[in-house]
Protein backbone atom coordinates (compact mmCIF):
# COMPACT_ATOMS: atom_id res chain seq x y z
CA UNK A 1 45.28 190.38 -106.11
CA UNK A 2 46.20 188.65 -102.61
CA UNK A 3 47.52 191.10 -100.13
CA UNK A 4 50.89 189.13 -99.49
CA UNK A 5 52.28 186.00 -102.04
CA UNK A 6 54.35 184.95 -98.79
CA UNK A 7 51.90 183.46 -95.41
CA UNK A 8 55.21 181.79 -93.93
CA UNK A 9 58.02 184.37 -93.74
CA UNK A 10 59.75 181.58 -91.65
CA UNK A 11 60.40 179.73 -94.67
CA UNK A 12 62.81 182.63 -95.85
CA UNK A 13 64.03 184.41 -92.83
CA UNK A 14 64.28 182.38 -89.60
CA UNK A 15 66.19 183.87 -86.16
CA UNK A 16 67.79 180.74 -84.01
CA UNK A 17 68.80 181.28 -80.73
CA UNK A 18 71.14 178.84 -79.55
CA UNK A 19 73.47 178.03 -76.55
CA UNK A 20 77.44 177.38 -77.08
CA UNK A 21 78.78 173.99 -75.44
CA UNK A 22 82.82 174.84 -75.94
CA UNK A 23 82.80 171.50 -78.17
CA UNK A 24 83.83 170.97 -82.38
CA UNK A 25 80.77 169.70 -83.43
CA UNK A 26 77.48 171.52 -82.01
CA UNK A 27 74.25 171.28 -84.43
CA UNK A 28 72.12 174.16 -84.43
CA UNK A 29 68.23 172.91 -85.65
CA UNK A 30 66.03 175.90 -86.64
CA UNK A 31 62.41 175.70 -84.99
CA UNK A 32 61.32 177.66 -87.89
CA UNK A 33 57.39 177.32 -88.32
CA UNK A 34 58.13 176.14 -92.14
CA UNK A 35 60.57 172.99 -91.11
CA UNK A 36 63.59 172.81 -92.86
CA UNK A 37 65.54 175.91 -93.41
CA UNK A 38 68.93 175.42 -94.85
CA UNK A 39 70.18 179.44 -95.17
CA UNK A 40 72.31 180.81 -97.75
CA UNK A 41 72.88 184.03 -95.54
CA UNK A 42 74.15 183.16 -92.08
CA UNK A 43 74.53 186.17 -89.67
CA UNK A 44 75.95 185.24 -86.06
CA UNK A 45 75.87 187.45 -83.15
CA UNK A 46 77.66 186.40 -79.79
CA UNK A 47 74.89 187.86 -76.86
CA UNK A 48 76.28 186.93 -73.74
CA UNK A 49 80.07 187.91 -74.60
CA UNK A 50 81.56 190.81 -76.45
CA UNK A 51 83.22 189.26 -79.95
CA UNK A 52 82.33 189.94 -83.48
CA UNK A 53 79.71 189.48 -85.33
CA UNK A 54 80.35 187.84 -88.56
CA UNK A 55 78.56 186.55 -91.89
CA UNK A 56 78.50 183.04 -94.04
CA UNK A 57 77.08 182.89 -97.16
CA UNK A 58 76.22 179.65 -99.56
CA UNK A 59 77.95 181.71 -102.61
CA UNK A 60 81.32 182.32 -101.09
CA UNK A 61 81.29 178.77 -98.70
CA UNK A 62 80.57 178.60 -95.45
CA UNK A 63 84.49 178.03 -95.33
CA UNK A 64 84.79 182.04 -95.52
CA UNK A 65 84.14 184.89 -92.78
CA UNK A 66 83.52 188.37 -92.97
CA UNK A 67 83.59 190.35 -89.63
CA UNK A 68 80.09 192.56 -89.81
CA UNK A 69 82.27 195.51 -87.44
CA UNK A 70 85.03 195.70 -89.07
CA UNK A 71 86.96 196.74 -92.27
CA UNK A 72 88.99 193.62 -92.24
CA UNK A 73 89.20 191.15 -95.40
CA UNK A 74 87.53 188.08 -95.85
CA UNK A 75 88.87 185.04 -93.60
CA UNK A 76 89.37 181.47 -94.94
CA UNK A 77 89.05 179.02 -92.21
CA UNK A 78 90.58 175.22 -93.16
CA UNK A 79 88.43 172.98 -92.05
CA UNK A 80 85.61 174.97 -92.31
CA UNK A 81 83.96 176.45 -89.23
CA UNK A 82 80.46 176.17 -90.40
CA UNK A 83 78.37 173.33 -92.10
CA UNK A 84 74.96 174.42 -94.05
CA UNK A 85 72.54 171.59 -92.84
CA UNK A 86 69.26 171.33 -94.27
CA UNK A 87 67.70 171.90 -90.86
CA UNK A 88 70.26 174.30 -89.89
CA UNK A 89 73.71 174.56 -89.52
CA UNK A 90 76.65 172.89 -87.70
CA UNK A 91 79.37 174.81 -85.50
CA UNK A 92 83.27 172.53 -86.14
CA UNK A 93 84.70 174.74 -84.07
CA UNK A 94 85.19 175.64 -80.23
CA UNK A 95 86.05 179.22 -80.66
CA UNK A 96 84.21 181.59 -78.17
CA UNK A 97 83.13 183.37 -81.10
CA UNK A 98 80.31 180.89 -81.85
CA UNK A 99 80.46 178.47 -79.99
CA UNK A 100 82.13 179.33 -76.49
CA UNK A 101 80.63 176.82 -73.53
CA UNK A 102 77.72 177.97 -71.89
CA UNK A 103 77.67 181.15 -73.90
CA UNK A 104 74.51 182.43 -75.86
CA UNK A 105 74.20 183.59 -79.87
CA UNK A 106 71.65 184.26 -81.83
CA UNK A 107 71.74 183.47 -86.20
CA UNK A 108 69.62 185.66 -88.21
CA UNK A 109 69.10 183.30 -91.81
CA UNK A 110 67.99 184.52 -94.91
CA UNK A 111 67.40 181.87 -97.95
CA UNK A 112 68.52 182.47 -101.69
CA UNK A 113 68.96 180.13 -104.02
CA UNK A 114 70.74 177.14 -102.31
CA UNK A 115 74.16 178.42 -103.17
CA UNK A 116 73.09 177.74 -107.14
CA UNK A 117 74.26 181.18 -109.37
CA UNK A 118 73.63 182.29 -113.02
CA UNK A 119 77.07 183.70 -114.25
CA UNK A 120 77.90 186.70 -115.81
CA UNK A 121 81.09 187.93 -117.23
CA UNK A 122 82.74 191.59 -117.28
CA UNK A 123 82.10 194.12 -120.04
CA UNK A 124 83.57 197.35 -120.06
CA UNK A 125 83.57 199.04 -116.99
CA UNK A 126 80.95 196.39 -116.17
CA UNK A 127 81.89 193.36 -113.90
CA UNK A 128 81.78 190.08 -114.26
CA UNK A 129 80.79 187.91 -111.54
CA UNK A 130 77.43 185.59 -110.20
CA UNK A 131 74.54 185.99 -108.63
CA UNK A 132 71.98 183.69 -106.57
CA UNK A 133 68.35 184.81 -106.67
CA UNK A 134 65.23 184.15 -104.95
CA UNK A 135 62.79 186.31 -106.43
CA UNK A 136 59.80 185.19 -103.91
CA UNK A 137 61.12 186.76 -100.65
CA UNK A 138 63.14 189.39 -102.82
CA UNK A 139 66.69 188.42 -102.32
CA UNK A 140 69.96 187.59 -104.01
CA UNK A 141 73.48 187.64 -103.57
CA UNK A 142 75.32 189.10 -106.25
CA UNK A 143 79.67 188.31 -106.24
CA UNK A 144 81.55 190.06 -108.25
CA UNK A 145 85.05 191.24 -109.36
CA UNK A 146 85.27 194.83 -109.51
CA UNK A 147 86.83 196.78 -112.94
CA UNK A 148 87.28 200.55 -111.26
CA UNK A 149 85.18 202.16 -113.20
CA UNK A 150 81.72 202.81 -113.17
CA UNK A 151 79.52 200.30 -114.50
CA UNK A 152 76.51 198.49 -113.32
CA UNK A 153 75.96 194.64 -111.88
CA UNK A 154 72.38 192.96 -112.66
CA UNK A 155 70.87 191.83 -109.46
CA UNK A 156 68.44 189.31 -110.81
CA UNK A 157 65.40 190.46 -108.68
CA UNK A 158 62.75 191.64 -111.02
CA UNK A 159 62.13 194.79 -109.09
CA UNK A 160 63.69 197.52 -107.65
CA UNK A 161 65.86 196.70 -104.76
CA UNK A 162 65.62 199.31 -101.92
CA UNK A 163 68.68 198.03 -99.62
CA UNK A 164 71.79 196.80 -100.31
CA UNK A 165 75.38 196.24 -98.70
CA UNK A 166 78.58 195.69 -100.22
CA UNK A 167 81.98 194.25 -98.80
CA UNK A 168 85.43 194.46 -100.35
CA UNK A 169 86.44 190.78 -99.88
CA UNK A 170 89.78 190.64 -100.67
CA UNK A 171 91.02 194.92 -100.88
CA UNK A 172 92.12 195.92 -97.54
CA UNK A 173 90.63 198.22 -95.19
CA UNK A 174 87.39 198.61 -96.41
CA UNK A 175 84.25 199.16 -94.72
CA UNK A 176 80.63 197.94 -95.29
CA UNK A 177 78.75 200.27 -97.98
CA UNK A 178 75.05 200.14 -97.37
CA UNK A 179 72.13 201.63 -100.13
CA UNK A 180 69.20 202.39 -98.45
CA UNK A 181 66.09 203.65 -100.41
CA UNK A 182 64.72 205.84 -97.82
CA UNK A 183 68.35 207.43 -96.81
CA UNK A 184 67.24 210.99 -98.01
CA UNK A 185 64.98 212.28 -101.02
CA UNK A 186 67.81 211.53 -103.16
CA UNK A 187 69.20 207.55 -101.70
CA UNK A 188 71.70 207.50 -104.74
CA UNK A 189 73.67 210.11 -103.65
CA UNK A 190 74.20 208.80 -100.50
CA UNK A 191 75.69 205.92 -98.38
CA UNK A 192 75.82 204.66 -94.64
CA UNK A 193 78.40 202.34 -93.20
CA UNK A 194 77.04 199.28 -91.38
CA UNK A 195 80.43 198.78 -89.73
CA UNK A 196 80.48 201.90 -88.04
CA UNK A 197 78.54 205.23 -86.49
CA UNK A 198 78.55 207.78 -89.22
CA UNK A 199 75.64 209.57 -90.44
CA UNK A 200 74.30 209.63 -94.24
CA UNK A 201 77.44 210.46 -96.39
CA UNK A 202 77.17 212.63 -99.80
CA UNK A 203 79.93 210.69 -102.21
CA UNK A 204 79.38 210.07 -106.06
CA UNK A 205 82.16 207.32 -106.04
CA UNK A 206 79.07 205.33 -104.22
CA UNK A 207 76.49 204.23 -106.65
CA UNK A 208 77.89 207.33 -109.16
CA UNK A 209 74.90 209.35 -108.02
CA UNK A 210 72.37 206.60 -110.44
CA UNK A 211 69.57 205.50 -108.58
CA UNK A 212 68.60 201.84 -109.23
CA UNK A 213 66.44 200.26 -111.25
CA UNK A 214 64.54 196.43 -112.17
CA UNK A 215 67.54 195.51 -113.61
CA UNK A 216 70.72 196.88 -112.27
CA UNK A 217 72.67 198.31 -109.23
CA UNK A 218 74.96 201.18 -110.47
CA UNK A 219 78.80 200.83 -108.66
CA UNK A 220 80.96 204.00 -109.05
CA UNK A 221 84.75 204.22 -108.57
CA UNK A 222 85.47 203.53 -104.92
CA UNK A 223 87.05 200.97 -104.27
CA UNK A 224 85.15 199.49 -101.11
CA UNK A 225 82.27 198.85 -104.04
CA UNK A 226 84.07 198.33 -107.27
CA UNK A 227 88.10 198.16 -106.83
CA UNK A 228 90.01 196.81 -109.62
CA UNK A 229 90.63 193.20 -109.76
CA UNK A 230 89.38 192.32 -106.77
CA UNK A 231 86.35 190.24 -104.93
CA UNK A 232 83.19 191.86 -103.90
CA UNK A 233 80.22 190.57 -102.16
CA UNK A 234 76.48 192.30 -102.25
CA UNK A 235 73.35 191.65 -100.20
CA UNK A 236 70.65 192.87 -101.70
CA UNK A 237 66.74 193.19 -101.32
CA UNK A 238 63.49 194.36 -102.69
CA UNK A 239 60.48 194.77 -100.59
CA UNK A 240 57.70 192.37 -100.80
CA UNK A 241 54.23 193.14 -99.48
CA UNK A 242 53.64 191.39 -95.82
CA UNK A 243 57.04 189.94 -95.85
CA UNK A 244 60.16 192.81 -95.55
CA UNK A 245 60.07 196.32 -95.77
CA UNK A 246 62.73 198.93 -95.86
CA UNK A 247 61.70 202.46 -94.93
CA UNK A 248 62.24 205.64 -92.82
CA UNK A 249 60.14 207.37 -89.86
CA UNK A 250 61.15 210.69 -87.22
CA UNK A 251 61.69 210.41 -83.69
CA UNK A 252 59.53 211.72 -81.25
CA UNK A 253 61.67 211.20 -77.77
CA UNK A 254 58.13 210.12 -76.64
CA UNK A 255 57.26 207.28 -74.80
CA UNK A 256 54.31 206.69 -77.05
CA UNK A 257 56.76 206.63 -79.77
CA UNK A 258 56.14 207.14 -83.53
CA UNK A 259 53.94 204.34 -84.89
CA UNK A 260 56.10 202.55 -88.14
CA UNK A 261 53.47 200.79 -90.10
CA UNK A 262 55.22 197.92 -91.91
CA UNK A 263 52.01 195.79 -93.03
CA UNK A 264 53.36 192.56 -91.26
CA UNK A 265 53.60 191.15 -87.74
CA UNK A 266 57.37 192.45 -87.35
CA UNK A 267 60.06 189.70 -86.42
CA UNK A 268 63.12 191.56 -86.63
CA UNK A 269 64.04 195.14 -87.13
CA UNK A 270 67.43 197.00 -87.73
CA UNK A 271 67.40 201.08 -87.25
CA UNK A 272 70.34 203.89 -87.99
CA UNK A 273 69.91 207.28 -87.19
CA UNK A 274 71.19 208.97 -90.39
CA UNK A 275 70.83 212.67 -89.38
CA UNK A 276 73.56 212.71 -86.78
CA UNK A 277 77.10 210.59 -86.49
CA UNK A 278 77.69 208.21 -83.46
CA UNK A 279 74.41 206.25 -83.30
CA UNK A 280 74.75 202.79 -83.93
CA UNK A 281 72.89 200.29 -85.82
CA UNK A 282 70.39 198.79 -83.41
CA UNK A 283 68.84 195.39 -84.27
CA UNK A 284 65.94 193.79 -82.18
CA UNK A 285 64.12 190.54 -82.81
CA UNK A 286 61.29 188.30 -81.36
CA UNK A 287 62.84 185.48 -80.43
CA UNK A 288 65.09 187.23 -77.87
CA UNK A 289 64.30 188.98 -74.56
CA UNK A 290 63.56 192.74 -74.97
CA UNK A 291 60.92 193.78 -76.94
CA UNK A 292 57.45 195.01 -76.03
CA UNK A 293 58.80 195.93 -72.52
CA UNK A 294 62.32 196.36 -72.58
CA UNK A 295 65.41 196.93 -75.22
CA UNK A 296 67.82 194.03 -75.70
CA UNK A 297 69.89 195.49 -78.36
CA UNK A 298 72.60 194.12 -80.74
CA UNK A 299 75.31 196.06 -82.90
CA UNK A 300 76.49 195.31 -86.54
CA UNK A 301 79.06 197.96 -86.05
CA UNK A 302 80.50 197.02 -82.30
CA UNK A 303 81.67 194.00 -80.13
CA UNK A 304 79.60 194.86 -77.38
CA UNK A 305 77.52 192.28 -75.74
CA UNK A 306 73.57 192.08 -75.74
CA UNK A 307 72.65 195.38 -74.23
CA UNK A 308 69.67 196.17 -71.88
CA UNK A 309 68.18 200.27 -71.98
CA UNK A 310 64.99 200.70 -71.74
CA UNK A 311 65.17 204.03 -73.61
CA UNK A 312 65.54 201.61 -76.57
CA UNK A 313 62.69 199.62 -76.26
CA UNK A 314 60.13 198.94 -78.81
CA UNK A 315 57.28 197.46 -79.49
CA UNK A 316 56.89 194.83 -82.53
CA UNK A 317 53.28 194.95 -83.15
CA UNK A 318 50.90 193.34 -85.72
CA UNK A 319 51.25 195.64 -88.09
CA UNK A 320 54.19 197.74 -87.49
CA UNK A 321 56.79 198.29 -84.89
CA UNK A 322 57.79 201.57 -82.03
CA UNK A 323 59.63 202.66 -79.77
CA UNK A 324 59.08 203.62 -76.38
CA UNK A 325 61.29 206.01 -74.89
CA UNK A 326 63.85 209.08 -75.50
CA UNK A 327 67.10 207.20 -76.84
CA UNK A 328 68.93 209.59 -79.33
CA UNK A 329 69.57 206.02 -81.23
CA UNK A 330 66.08 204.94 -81.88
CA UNK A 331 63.71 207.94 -80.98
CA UNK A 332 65.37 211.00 -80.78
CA UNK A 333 63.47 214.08 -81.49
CA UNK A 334 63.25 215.50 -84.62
CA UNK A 335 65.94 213.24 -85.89
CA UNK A 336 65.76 210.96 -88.76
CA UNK A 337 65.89 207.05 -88.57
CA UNK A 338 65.99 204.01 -91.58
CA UNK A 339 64.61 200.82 -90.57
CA UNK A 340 65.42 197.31 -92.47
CA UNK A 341 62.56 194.56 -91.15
CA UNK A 342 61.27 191.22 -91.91
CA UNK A 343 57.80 189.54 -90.60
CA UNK A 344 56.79 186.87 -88.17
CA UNK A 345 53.53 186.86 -90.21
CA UNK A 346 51.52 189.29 -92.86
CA UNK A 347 49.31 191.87 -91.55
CA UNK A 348 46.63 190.04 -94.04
CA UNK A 349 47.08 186.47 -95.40
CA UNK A 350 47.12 185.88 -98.99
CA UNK A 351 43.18 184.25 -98.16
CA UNK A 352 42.46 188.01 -96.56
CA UNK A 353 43.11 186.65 -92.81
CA UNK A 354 44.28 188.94 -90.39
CA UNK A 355 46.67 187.97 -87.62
CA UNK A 356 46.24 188.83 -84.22
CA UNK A 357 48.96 191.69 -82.11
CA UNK A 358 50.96 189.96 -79.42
């Protein structure tokens, strides 16, 4: 059996950096290594400025906003803000938020299905809804309407997901509830908040303390994951061998930090302390100043700017990724950390070909 089934990650997760120009009409063109890459996942991140960070997805319409910081509901822009390209995507809009003159962004761009869903309709405390799969890279997008009660959602992937996050589209005040399969022995019991500092929370209302399986993602009776009558939106993943990986590893406060073995030439890489409250979510990438030397950080849960510390920097190696320093956010001692990453390239080619550290 080949050691990866994906040598390109590029053709299903690309980061674009790209400068603003202040006028409607700005194409972004991905330099991804596979060509075309027309996302169904858009995540954009304003570096230069403070401003939110917000998500488009082919499922909802790239007509429709959520703020990644926030609790707010879903915004409908008319005309449309964004335009899926096949090469990329198009910016209609001046607002400083993605497209401010002379500003910088980076998009982080997963691909599904093309924005094409299998339906499925509510039964019992089950909801009804559709989801958008691409099995390959281990991704879909599941919408739903929620029915209050707990019942379960089929996410289409064939295999176990081990992170997900959920918005409340259209309920008000509701944060971002993230699954993540290495959040404690017992991930089903728990959930983080991807919108905001808080460490691992015990709730049953969560995923009603059922762990996931092949098939289905359990929903309890909160209502920022399953509120009556209204919309819901949910990311989810499954690991796939030299492509993503979703794990956990303990700080050290060392600058020859603790060594994360992911099996891939790491790309991008999101970390949470879970073991202590006011730590942020921390994402680093390769396309952007920072890594292997210093820390350019950016925030799912704040509208900070691109921050510099070197106490956060890290390393993204070959085969794995660490961190370099004493931050309490990324390599605290003792403390516990979950890591979400995707590859530049498999640690071993699907011919047996190893690739090469920076």
């Amino acid at each position: 059996m080949a050691y990866t089934t994906i040598d390109d990650p590029s053709a299903h997760f690309h980061t674009q950096l790209y400068t603003g120009n202040g006028s409607s009409g700005l194409s972004i063109t991905n330099d991804a290594n596979a060509g075309d890459f027309q996302a169904d996942l858009l995540w954009i991140m304003p570096r230069s400025n403070g401003d939110n960070g917000v998500c488009f997805d082919s499922t909802r319409g790239s007509d429709k906003q959520l703020k990644l910081n926030g609790t707010d509901t879903e915004d409908t822009h008319s005309p449309a803000r964004v335009t899926f390209e096949s090469d990329g995507f198009d910016l209609d809009t001046t607002d400083t938020n993605y497209n401010g003159s002379s500003r910088t962004y980076v998009a982080w761009q997963w691909k599904c299905d093309g924005g094409t869903r299998a339906t499925f309709t509510e039964s019992s405390n089950n909801p009804g809804g559709g989801r958008q799969v691409n099995t390959t890279a281990g991704f879909s997008i599941i919408d739903y309407t929620g029915t209050g009660g707990a019942g379960t959602i089929a996410h289409g992937l064939g295999a176990t997901p081990k992170f997900w996050v959920i918005k409340n589209r259209t309920g008000s005040g509701w944060s971002w509830y993230v699954y993540h399969g290495a959040n404690t022995s017992a991930p089903e019991t728990d959930n983080l908040y991807l919108n905001n500092t808080d460490a691992t929370l015990d709730d049953n209302t969560r995923w009603n303390d059922t762990a996931p399986t092949s098939t289905n993602i359990t929903l309890g009776t909160n209502g920022g994951v399953n509120e009556d009558g209204e919309t819901l939106i949910c990311y989810a993943w499954a690991e796939i061998q030299g492509y993503s990986k979703f794990g956990s590893y303990t700080g050290n406060a060392d600058s020859n930090g603790t060594f994360v073995y992911t099996g891939f030439k790491t790309a991008w890489v999101m970390v949470k302390k879970t073991s202590a409250a006011s730590t942020s979510w921390l994402i680093f990438d390769n396309k952007r100043p920072g890594y292997n030397g210093t820390g350019h950080r950016l925030y799912t849960n704040a509208t900070d700017a691109e921050d510099t510390d070197t106490g956060d920097s890290v390393d993204l190696l070959s085969n794995g990724f660490k961190f370099r320093g004493g931050s309490s956010s990324s390599n605290a001692d003792g403390a516990t950390f979950v890591y979400h990453a995707f590859a530049e390239h498999p640690f071993v080619s699907s011919k047996g070909v190893p690739v090469t550290a920076r």
